[in-house]
C-alpha atoms as a PDB file:
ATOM      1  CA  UNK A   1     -14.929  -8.354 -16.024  1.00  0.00           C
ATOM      2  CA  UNK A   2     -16.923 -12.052 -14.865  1.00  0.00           C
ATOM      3  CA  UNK A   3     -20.584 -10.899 -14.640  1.00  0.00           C
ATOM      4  CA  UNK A   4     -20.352 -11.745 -10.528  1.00  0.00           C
ATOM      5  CA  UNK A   5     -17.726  -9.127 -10.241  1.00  0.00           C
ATOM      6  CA  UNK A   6     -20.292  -6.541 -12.266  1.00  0.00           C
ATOM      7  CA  UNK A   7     -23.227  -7.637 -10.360  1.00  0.00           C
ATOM      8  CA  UNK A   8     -21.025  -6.947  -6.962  1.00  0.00           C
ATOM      9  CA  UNK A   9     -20.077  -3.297  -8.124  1.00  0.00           C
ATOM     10  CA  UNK A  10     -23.949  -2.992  -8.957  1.00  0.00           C
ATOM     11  CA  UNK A  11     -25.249  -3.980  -5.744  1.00  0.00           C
ATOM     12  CA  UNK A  12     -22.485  -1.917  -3.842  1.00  0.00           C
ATOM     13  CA  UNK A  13     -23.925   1.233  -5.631  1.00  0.00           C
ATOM     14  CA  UNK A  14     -27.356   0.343  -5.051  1.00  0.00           C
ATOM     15  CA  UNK A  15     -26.664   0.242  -1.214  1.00  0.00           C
ATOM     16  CA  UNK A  16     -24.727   3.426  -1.395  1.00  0.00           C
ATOM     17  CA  UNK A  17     -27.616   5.112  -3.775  1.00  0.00           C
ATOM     18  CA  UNK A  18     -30.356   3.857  -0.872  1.00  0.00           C
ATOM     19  CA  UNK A  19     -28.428   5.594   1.908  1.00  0.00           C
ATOM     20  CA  UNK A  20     -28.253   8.779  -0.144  1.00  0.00           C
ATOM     21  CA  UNK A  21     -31.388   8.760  -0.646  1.00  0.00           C
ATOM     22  CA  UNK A  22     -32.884   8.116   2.911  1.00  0.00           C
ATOM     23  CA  UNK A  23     -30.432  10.648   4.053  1.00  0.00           C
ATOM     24  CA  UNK A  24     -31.638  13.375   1.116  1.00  0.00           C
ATOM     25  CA  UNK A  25     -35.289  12.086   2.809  1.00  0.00           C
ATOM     26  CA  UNK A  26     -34.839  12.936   6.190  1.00  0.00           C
ATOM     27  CA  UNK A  27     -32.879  16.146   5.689  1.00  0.00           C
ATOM     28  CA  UNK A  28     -35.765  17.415   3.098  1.00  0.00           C
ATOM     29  CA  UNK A  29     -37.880  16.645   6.488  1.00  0.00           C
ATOM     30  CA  UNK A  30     -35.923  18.527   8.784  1.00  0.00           C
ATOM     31  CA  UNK A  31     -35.987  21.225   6.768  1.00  0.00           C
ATOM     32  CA  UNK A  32     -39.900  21.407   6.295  1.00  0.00           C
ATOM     33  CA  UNK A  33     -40.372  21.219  10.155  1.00  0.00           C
ATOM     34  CA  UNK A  34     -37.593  23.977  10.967  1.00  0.00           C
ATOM     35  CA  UNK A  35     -39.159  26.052   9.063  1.00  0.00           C
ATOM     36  CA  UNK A  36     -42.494  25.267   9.375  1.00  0.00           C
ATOM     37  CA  UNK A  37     -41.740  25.189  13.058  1.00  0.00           C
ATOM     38  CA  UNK A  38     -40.256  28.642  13.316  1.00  0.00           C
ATOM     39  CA  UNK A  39     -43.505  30.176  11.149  1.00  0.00           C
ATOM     40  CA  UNK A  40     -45.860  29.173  13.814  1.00  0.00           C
ATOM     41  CA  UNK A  41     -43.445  30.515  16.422  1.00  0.00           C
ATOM     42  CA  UNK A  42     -43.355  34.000  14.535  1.00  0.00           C
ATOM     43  CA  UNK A  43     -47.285  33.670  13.670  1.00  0.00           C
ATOM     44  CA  UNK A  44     -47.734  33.556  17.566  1.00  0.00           C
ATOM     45  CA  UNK A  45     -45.333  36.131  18.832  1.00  0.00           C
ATOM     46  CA  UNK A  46     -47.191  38.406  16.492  1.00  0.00           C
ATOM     47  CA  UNK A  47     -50.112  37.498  18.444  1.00  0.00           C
ATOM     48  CA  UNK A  48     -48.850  38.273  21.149  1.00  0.00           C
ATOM     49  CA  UNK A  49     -46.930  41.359  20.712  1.00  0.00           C
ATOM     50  CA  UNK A  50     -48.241  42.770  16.728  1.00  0.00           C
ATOM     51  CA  UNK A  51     -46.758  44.813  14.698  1.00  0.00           C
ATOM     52  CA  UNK A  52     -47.275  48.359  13.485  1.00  0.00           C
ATOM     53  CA  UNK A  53     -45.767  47.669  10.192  1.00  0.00           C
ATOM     54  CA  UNK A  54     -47.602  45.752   7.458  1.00  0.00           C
ATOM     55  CA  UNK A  55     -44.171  43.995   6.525  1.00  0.00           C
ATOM     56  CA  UNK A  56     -44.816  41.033   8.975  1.00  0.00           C
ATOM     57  CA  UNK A  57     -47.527  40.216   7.207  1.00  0.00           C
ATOM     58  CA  UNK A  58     -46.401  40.112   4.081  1.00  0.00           C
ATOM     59  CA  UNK A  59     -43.420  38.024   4.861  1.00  0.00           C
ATOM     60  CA  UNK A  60     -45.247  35.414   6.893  1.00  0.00           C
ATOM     61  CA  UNK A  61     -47.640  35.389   3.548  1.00  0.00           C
ATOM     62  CA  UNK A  62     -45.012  34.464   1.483  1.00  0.00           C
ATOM     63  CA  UNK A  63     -43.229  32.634   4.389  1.00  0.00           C
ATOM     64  CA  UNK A  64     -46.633  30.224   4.127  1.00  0.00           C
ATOM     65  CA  UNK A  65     -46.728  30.408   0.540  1.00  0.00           C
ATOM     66  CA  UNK A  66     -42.604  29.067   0.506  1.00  0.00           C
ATOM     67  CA  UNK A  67     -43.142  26.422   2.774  1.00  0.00           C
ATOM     68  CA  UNK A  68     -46.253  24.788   1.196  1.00  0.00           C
ATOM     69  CA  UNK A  69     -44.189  24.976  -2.392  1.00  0.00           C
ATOM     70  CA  UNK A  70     -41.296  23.153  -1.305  1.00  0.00           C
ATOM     71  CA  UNK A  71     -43.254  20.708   0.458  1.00  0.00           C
ATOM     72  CA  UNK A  72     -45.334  19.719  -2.749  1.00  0.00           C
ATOM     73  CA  UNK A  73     -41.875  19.643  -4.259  1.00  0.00           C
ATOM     74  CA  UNK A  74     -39.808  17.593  -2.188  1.00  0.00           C
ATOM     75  CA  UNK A  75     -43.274  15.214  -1.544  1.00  0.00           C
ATOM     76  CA  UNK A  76     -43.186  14.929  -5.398  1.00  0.00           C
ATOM     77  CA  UNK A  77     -39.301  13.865  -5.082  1.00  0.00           C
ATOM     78  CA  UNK A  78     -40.575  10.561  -3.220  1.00  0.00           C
ATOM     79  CA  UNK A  79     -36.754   9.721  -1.939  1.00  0.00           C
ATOM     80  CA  UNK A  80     -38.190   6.824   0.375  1.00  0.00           C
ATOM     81  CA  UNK A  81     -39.689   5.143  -2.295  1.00  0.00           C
ATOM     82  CA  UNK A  82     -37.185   5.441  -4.520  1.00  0.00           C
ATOM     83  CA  UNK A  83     -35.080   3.954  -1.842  1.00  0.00           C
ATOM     84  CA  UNK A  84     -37.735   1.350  -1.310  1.00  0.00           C
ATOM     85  CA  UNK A  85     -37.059   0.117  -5.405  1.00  0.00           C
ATOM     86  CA  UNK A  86     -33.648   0.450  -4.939  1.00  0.00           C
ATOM     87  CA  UNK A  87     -33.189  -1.797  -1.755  1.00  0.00           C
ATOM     88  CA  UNK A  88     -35.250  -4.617  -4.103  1.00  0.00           C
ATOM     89  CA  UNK A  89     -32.906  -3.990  -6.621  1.00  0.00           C
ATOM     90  CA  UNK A  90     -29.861  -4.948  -4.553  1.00  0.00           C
ATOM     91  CA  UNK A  91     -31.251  -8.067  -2.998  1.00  0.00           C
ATOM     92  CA  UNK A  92     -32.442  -9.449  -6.171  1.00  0.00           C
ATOM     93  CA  UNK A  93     -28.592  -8.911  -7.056  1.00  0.00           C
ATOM     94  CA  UNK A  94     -27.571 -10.717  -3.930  1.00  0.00           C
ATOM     95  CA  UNK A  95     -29.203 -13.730  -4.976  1.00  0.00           C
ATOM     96  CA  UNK A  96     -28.125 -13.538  -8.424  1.00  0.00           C
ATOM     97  CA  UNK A  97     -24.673 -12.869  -7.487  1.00  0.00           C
ATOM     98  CA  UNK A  98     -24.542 -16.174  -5.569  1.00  0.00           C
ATOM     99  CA  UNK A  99     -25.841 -17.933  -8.938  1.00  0.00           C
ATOM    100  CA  UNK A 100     -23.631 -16.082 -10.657  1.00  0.00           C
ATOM    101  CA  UNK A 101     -20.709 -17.112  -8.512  1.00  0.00           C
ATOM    102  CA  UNK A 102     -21.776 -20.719  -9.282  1.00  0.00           C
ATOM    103  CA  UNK A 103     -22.283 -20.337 -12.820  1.00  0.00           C
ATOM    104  CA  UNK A 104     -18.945 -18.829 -12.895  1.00  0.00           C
ATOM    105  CA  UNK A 105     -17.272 -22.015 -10.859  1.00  0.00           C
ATOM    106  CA  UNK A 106     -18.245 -24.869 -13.144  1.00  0.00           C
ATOM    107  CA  UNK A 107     -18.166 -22.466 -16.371  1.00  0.00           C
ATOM    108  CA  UNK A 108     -21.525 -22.842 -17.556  1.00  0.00           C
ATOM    109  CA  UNK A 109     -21.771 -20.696 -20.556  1.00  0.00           C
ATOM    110  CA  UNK A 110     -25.989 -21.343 -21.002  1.00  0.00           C
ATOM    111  CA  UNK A 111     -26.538 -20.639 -17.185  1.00  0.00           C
ATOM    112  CA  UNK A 112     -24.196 -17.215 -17.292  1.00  0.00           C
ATOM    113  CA  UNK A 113     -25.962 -15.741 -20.606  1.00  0.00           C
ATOM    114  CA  UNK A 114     -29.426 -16.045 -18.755  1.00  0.00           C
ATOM    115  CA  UNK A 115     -28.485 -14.597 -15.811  1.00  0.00           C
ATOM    116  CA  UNK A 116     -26.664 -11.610 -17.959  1.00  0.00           C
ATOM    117  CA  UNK A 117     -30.513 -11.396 -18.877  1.00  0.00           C
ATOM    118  CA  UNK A 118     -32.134 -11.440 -15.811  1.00  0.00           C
ATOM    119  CA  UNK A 119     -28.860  -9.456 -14.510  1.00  0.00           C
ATOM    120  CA  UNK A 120     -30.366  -6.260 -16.994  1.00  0.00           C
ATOM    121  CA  UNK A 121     -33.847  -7.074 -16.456  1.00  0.00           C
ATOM    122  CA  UNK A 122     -33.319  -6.020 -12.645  1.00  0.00           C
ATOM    123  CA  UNK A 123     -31.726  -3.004 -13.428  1.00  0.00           C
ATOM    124  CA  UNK A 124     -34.248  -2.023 -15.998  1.00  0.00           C
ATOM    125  CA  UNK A 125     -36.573  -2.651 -12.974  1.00  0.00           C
ATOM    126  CA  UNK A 126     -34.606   0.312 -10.515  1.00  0.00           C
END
């Protein structure tokens, strides 16, 4: 396969692997505020209206306790800045696609083994 043709692939899953990843970023938010969202509303209807049980208590403990773990752990995933590296990745390709593409066209053999180089040095980047 000519190295433009790999480079193309590359930068095709790089695009797809950014949109995953801002789309695994925004769900992980949802998430965190539905449920963070329907704590509070709980916390204050108990306010309003308490319990006679001890149960509420415990849950919304360990409700809290839930929440604030998989917060740390999706805010340790960092999806938008892995998205951020990725979308460099993939324009860096664009441009050495196109000198790829011209290497290619008037078959220079020196110009296409340094690109291969700086080709694997991007992806070792992302």
């Amino acid at each position: 396969m000519a190295l433009s043709d790999r480079i193309w692939w590359t930068k095709k899953s790089k695009i797809q692997t950014e949109k995953r990843l801002l789309r695994k970023d925004i769900a992980s938010q949802i998430i965190l505020l539905w449920y963070t969202v329907f704590s509070v509303f709980a916390s204050v209807y108990e306010l309003a209206k308490p319990s006679t049980n001890s149960l509420f208590s415990v849950l919304m403990v360990s409700l809290s306790v839930l929440i604030m773990a998989v917060t740390l752990f999706i805010g340790n995933r960092t999806f938008k800045e892995r998205a951020m590296l990725v979308k460099q990745c993939y324009e860096q390709l664009s441009i050495l696609n196109i000198q790829a593409d011209e290497a290619e066209k008037t078959n220079n053999k020196d110009d296409i083994f340094k690109l291969e180089d700086e080709y694997k040095n991007i992806l070792s980047v992302c």
